[in-house]
PDB file of N, CA and C in Angstrom:
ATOM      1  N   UNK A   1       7.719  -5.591 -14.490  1.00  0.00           N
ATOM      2  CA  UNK A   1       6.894  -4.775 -13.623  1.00  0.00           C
ATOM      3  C   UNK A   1       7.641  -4.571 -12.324  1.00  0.00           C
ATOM      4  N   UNK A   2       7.720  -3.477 -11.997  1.00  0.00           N
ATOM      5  CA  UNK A   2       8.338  -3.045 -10.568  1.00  0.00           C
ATOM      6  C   UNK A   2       7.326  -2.561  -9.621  1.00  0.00           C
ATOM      7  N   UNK A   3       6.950  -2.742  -8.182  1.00  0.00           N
ATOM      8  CA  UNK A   3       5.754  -2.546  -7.363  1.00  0.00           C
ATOM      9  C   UNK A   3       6.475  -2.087  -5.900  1.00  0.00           C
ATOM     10  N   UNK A   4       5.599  -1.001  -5.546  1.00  0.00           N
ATOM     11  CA  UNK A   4       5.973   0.190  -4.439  1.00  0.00           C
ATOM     12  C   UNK A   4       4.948   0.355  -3.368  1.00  0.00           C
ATOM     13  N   UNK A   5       4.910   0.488  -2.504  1.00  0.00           N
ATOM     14  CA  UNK A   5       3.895   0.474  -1.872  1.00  0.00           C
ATOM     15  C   UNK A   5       4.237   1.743  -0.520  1.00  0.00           C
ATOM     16  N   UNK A   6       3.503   2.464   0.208  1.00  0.00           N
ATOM     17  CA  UNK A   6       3.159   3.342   0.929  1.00  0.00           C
ATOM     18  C   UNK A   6       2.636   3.316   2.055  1.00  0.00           C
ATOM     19  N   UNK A   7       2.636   3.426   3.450  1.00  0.00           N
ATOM     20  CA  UNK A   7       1.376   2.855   4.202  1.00  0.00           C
ATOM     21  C   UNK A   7       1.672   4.262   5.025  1.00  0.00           C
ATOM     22  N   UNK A   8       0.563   4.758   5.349  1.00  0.00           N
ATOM     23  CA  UNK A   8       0.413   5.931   6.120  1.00  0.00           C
ATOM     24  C   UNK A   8      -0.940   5.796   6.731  1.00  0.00           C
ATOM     25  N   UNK A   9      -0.354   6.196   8.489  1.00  0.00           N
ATOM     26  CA  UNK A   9      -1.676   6.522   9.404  1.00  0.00           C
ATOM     27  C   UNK A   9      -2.011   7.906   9.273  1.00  0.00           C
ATOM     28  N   UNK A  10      -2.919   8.054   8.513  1.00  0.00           N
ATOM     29  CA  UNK A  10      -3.559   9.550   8.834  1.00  0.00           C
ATOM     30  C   UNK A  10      -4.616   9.796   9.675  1.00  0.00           C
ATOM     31  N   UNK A  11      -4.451   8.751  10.330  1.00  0.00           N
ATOM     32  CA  UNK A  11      -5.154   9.862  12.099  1.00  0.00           C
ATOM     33  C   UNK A  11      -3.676  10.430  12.890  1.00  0.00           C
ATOM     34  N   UNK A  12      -2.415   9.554  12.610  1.00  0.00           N
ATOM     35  CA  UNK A  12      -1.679  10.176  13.642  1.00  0.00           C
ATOM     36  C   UNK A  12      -0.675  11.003  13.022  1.00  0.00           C
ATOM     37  N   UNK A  13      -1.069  11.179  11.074  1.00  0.00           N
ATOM     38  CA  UNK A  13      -0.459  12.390  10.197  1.00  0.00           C
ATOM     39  C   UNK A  13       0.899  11.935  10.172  1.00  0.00           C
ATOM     40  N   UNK A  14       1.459  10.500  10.089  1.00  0.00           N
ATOM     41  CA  UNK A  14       2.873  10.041   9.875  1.00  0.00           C
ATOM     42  C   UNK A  14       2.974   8.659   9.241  1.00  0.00           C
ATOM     43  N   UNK A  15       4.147   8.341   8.279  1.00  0.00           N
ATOM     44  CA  UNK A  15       4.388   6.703   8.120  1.00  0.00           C
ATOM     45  C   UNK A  15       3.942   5.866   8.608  1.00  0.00           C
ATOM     46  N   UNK A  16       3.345   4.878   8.710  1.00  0.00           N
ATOM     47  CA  UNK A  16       3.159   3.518   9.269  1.00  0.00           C
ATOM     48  C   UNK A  16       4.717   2.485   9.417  1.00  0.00           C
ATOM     49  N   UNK A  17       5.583   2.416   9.860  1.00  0.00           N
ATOM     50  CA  UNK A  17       6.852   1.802   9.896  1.00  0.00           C
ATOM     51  C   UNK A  17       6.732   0.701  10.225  1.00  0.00           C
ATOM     52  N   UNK A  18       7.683  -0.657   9.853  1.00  0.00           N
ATOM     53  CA  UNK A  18       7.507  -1.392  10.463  1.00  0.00           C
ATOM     54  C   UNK A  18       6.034  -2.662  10.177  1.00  0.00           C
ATOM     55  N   UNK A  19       5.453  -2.193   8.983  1.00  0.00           N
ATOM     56  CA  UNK A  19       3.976  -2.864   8.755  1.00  0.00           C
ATOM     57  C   UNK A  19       4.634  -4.476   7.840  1.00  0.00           C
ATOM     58  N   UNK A  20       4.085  -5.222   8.387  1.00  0.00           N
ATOM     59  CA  UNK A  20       4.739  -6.253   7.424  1.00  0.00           C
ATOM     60  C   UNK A  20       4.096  -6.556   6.329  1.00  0.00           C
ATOM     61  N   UNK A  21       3.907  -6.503   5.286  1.00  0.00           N
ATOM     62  CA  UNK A  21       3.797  -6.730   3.865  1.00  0.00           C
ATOM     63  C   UNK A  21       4.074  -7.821   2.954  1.00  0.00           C
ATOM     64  N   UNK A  22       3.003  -8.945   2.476  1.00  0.00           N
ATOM     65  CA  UNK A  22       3.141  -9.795   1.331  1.00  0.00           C
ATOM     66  C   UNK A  22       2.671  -9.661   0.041  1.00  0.00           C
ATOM     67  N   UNK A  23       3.338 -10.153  -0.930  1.00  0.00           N
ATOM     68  CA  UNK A  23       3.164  -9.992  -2.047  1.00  0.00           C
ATOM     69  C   UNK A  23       2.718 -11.339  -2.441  1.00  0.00           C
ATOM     70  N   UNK A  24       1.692 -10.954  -3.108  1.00  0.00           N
ATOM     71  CA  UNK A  24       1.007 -12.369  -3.632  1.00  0.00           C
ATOM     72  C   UNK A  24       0.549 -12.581  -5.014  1.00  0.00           C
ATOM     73  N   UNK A  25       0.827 -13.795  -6.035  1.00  0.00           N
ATOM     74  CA  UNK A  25       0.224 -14.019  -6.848  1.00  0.00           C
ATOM     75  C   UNK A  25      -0.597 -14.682  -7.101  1.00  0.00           C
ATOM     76  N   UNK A  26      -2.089 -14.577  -7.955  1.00  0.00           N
ATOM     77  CA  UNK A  26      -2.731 -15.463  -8.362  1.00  0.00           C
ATOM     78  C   UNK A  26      -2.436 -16.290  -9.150  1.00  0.00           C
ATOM     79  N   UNK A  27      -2.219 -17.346  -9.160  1.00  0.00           N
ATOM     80  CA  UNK A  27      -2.095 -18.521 -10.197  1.00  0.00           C
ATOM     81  C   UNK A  27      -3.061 -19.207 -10.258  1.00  0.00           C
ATOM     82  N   UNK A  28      -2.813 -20.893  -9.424  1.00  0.00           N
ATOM     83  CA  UNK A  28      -3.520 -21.831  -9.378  1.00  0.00           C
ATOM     84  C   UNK A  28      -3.726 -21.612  -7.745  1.00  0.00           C
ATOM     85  N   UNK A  29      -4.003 -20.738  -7.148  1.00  0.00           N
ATOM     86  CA  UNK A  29      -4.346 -20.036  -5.576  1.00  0.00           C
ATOM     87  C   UNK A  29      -3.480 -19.193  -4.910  1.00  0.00           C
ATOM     88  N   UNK A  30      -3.150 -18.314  -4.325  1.00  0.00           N
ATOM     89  CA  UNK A  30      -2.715 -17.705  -3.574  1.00  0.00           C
ATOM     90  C   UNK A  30      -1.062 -18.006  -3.251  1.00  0.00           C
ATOM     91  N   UNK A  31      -0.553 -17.357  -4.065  1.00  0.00           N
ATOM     92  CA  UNK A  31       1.345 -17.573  -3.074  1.00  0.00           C
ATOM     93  C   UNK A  31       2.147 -16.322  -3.140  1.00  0.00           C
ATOM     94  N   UNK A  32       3.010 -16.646  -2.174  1.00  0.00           N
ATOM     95  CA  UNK A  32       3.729 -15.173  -1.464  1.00  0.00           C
ATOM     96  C   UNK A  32       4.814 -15.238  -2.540  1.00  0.00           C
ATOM     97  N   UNK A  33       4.948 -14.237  -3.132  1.00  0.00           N
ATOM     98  CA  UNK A  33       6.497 -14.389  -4.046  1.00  0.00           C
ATOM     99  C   UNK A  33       7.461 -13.571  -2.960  1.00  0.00           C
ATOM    100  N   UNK A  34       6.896 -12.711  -2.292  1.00  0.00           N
ATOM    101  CA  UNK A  34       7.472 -11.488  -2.020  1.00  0.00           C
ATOM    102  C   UNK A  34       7.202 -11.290  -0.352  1.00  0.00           C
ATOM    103  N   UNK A  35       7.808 -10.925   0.543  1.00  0.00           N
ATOM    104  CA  UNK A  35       7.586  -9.913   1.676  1.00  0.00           C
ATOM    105  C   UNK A  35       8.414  -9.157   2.478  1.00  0.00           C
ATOM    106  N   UNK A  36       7.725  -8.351   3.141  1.00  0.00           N
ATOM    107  CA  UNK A  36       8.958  -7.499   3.671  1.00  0.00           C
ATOM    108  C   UNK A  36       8.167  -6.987   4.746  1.00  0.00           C
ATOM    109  N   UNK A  37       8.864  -5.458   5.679  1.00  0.00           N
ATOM    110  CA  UNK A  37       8.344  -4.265   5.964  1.00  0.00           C
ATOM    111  C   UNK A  37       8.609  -3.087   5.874  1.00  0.00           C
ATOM    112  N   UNK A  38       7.677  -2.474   6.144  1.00  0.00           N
ATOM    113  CA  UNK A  38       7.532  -0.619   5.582  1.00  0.00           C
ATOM    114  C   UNK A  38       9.020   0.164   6.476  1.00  0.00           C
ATOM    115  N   UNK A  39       9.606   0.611   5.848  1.00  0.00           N
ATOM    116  CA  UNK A  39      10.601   1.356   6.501  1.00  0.00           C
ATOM    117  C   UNK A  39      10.445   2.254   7.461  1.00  0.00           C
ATOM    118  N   UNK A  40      11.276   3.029   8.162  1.00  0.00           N
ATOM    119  CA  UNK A  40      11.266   4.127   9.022  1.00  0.00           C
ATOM    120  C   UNK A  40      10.021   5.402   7.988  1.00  0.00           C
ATOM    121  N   UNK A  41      10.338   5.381   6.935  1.00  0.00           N
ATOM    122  CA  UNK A  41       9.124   6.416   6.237  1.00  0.00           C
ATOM    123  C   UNK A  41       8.252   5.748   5.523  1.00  0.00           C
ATOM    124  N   UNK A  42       7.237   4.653   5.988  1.00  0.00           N
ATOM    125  CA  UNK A  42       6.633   4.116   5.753  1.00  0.00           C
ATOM    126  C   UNK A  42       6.182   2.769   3.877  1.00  0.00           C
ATOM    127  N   UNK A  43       7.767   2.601   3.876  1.00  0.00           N
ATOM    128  CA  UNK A  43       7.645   2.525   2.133  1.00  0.00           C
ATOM    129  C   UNK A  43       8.109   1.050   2.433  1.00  0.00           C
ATOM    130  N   UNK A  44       7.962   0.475   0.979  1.00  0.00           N
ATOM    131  CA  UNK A  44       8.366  -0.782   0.691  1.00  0.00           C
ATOM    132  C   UNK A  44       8.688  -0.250  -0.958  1.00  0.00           C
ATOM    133  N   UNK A  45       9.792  -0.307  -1.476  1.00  0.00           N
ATOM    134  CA  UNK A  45      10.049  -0.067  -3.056  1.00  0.00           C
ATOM    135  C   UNK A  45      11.331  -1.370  -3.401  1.00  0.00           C
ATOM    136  N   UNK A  46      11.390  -1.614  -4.912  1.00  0.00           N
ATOM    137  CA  UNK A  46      12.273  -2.662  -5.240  1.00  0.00           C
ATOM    138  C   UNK A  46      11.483  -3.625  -5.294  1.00  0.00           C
ATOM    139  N   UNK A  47      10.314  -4.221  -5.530  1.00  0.00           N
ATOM    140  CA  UNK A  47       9.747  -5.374  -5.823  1.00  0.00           C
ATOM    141  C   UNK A  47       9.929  -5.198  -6.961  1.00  0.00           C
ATOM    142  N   UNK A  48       9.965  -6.884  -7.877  1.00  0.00           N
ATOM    143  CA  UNK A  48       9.891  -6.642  -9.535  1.00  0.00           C
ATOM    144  C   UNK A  48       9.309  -8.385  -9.452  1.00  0.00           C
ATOM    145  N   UNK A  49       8.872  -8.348 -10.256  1.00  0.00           N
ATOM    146  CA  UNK A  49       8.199  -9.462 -11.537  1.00  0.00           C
ATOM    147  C   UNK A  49       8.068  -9.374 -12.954  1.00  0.00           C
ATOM    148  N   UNK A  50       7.989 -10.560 -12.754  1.00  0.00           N
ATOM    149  CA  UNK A  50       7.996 -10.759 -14.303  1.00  0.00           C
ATOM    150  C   UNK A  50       6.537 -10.436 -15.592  1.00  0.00           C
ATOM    151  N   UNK A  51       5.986 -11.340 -15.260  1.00  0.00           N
ATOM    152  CA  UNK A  51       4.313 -11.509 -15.756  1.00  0.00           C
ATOM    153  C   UNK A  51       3.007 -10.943 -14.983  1.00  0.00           C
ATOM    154  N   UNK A  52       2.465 -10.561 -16.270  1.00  0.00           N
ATOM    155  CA  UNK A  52       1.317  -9.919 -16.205  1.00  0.00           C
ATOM    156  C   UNK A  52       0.045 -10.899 -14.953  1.00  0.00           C
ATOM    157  N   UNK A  53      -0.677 -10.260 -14.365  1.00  0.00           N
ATOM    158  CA  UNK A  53      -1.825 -11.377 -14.008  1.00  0.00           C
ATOM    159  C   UNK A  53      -2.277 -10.710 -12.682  1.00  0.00           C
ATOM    160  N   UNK A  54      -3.391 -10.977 -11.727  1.00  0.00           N
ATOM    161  CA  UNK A  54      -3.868 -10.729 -10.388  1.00  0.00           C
ATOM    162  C   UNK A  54      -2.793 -11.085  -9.183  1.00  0.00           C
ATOM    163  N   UNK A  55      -2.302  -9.410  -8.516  1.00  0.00           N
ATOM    164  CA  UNK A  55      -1.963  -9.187  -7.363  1.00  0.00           C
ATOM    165  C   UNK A  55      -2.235  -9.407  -6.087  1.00  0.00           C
ATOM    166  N   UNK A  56      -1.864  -9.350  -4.808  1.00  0.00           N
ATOM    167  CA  UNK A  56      -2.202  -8.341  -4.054  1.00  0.00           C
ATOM    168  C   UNK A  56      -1.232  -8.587  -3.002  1.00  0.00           C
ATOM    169  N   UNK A  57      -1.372  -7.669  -2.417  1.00  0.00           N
ATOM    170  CA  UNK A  57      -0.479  -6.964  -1.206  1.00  0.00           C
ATOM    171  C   UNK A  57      -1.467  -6.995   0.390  1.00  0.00           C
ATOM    172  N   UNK A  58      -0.974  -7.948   0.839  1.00  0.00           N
ATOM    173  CA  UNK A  58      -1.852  -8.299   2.324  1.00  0.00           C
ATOM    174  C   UNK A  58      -0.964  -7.201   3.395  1.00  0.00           C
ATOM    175  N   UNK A  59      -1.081  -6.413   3.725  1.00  0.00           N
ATOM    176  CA  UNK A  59      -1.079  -5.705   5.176  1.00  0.00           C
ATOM    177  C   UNK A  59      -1.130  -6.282   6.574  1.00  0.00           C
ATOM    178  N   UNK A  60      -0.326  -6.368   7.415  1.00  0.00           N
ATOM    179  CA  UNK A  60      -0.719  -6.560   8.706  1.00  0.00           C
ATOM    180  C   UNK A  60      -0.699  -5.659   9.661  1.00  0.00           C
ATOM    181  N   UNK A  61      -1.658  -5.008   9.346  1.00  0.00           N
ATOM    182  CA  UNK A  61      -1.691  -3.819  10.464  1.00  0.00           C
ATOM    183  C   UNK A  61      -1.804  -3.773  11.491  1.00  0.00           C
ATOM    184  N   UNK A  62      -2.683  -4.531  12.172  1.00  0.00           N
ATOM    185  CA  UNK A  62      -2.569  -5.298  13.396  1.00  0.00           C
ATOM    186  C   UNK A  62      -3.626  -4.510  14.358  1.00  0.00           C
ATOM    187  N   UNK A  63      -4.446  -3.715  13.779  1.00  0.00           N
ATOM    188  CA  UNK A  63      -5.335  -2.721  14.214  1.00  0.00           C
ATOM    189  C   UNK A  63      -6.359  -3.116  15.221  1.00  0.00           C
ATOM    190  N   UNK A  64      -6.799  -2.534  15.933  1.00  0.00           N
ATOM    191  CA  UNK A  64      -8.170  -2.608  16.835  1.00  0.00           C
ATOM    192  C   UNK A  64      -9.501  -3.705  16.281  1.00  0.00           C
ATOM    193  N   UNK A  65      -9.324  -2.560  14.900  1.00  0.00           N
ATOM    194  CA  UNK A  65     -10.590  -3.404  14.389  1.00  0.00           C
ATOM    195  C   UNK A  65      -9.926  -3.968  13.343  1.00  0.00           C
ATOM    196  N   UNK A  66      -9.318  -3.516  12.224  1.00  0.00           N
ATOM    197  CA  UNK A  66      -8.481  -4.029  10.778  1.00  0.00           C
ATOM    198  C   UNK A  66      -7.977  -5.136  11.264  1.00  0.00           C
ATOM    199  N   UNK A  67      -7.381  -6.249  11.731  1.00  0.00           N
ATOM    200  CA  UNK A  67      -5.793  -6.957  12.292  1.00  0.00           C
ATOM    201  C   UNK A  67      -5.152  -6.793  10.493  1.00  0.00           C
ATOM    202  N   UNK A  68      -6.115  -6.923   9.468  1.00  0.00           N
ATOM    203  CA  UNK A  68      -5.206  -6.744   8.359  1.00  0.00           C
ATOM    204  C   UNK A  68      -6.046  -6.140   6.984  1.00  0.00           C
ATOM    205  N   UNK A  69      -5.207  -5.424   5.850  1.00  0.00           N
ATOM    206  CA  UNK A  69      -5.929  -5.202   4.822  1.00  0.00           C
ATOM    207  C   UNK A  69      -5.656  -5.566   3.693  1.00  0.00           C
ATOM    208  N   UNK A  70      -5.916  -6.112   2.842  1.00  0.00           N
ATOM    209  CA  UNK A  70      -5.612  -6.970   1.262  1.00  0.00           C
ATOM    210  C   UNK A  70      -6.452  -6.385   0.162  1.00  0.00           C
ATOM    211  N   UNK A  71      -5.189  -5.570  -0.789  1.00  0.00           N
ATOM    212  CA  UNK A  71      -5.930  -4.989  -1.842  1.00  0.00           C
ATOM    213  C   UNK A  71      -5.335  -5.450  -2.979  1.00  0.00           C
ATOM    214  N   UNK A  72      -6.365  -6.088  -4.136  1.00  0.00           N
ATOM    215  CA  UNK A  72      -5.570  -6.849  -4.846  1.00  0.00           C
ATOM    216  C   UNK A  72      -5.793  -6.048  -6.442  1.00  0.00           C
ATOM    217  N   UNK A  73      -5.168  -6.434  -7.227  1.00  0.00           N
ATOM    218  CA  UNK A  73      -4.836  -5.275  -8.489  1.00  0.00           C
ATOM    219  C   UNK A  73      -4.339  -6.276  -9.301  1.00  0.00           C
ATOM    220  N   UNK A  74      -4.727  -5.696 -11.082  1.00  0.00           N
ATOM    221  CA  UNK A  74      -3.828  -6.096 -11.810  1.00  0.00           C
ATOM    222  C   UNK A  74      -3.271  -6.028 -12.504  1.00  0.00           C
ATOM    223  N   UNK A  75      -1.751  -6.248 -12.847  1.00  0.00           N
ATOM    224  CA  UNK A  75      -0.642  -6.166 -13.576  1.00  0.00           C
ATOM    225  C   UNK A  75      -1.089  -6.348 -15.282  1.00  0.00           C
ATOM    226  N   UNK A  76      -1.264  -5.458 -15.662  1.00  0.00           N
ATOM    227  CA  UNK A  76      -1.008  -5.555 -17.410  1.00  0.00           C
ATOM    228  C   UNK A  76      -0.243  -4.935 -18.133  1.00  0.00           C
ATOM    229  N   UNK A  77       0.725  -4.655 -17.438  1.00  0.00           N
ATOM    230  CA  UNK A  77       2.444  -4.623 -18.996  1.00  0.00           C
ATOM    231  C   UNK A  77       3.577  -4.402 -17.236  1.00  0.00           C
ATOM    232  N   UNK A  78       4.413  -3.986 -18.208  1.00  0.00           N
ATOM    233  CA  UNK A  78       5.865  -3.954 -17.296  1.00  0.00           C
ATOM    234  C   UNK A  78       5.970  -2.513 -16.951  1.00  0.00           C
ATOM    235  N   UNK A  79       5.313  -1.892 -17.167  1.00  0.00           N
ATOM    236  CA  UNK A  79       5.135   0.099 -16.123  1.00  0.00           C
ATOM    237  C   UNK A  79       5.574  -0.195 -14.881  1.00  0.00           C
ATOM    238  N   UNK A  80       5.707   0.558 -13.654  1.00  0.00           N
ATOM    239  CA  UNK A  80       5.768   0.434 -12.311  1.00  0.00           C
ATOM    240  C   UNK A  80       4.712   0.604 -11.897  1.00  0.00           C
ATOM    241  N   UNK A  81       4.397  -0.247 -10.856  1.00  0.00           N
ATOM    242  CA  UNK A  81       3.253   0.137  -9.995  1.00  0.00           C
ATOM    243  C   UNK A  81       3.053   0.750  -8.722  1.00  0.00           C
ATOM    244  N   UNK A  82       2.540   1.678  -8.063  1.00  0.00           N
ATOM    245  CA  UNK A  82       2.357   2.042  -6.992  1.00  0.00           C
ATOM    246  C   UNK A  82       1.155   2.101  -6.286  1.00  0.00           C
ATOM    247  N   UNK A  83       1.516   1.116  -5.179  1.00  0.00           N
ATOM    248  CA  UNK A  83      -0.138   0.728  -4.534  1.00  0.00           C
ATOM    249  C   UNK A  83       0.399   1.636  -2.802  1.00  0.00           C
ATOM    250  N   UNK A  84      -0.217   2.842  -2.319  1.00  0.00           N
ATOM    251  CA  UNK A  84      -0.142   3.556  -1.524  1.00  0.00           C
ATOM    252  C   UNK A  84      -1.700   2.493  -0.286  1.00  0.00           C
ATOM    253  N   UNK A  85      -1.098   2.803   1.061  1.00  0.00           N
ATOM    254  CA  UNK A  85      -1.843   2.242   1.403  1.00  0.00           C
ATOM    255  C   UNK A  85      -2.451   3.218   2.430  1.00  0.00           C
ATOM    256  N   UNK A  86      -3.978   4.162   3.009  1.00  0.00           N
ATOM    257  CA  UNK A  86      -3.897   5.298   3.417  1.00  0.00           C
ATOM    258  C   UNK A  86      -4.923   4.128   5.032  1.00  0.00           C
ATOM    259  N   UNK A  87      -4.284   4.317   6.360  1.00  0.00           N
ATOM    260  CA  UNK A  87      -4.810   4.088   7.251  1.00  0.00           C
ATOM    261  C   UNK A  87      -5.255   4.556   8.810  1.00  0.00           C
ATOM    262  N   UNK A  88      -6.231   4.218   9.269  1.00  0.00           N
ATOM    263  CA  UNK A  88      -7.183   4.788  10.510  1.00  0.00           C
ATOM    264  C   UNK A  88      -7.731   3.927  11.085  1.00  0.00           C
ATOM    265  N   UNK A  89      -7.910   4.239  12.240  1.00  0.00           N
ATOM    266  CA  UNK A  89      -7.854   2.840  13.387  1.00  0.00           C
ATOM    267  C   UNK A  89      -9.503   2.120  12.623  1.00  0.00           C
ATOM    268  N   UNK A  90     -10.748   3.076  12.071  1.00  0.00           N
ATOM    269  CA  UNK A  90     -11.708   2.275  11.820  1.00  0.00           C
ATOM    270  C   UNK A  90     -11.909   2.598  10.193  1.00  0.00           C
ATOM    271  N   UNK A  91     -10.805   2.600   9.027  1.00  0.00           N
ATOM    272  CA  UNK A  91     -11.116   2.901   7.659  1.00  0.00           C
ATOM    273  C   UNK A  91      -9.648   2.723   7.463  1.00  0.00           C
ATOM    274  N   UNK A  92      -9.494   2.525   5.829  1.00  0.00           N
ATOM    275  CA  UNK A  92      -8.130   2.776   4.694  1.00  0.00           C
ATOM    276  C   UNK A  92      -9.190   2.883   3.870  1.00  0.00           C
ATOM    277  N   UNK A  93      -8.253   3.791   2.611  1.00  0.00           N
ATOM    278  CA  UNK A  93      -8.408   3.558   1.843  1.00  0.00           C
ATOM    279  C   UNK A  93      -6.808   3.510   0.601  1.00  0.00           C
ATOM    280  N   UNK A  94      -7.091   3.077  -0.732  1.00  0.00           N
ATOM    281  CA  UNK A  94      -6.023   2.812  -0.993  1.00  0.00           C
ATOM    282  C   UNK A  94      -6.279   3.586  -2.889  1.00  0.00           C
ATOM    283  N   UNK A  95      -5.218   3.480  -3.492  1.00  0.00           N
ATOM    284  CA  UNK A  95      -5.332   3.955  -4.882  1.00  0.00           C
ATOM    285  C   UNK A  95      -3.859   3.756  -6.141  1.00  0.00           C
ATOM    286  N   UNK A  96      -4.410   4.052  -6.905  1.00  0.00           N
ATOM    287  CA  UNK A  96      -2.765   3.532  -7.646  1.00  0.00           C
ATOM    288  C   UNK A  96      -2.012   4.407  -7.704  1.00  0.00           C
ATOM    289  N   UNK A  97      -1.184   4.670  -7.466  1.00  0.00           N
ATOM    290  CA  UNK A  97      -0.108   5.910  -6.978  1.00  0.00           C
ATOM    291  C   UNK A  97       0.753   5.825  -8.494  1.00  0.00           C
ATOM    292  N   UNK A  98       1.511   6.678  -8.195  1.00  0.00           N
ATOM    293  CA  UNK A  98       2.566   7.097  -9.695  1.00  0.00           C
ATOM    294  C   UNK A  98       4.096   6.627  -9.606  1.00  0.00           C
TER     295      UNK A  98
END
């Protein structure tokens, strides 16, 4: 499985850069395999794993009201995944991208 992610402010109609990003698996609780941040055009691409099972991708947006957002998903075969992340100082929303 390969996993991509997106973060865009659409109140200010540009990338989110710079967002720091963990990757987490469920096992036996919560652990980071993975983190990074969103580039100059708001992306994180090149994650890979191995096994199937419950995601998620914690955000630190660091917002007014958000300080962070965690959307968690799950992996069932080796496809790529794309988790886009869409944000505003008082809402996101998010979806599985292609």
């Amino acid at each position: 499985m390969s996993l991509s992610t997106h973060v865009l402010n659409t109140s200010e109609g540009r990338p989110a850069s710079g967002v720091p990003v963990r990757l987490e698996l469920h096992d036996a609780g919560w652990r980071t395999i993975a983190d990074g941040h969103t580039d100059d055009d708001g992306r994180i691409s090149g994650w890979d794993t191995a096994e199937p099972g419950v995601y998620r991708l914690v955000f630190e947006i660091r917002g007014e009201f958000y300080p962070e957002v965690t959307v968690a998903f799950r992996v069932t075969d080796d496809s790529h995944y794309h988790v886009p992340l869409l944000i505003s100082p008082y809402g996101y929303s998010t979806y599985r991208g292609s």
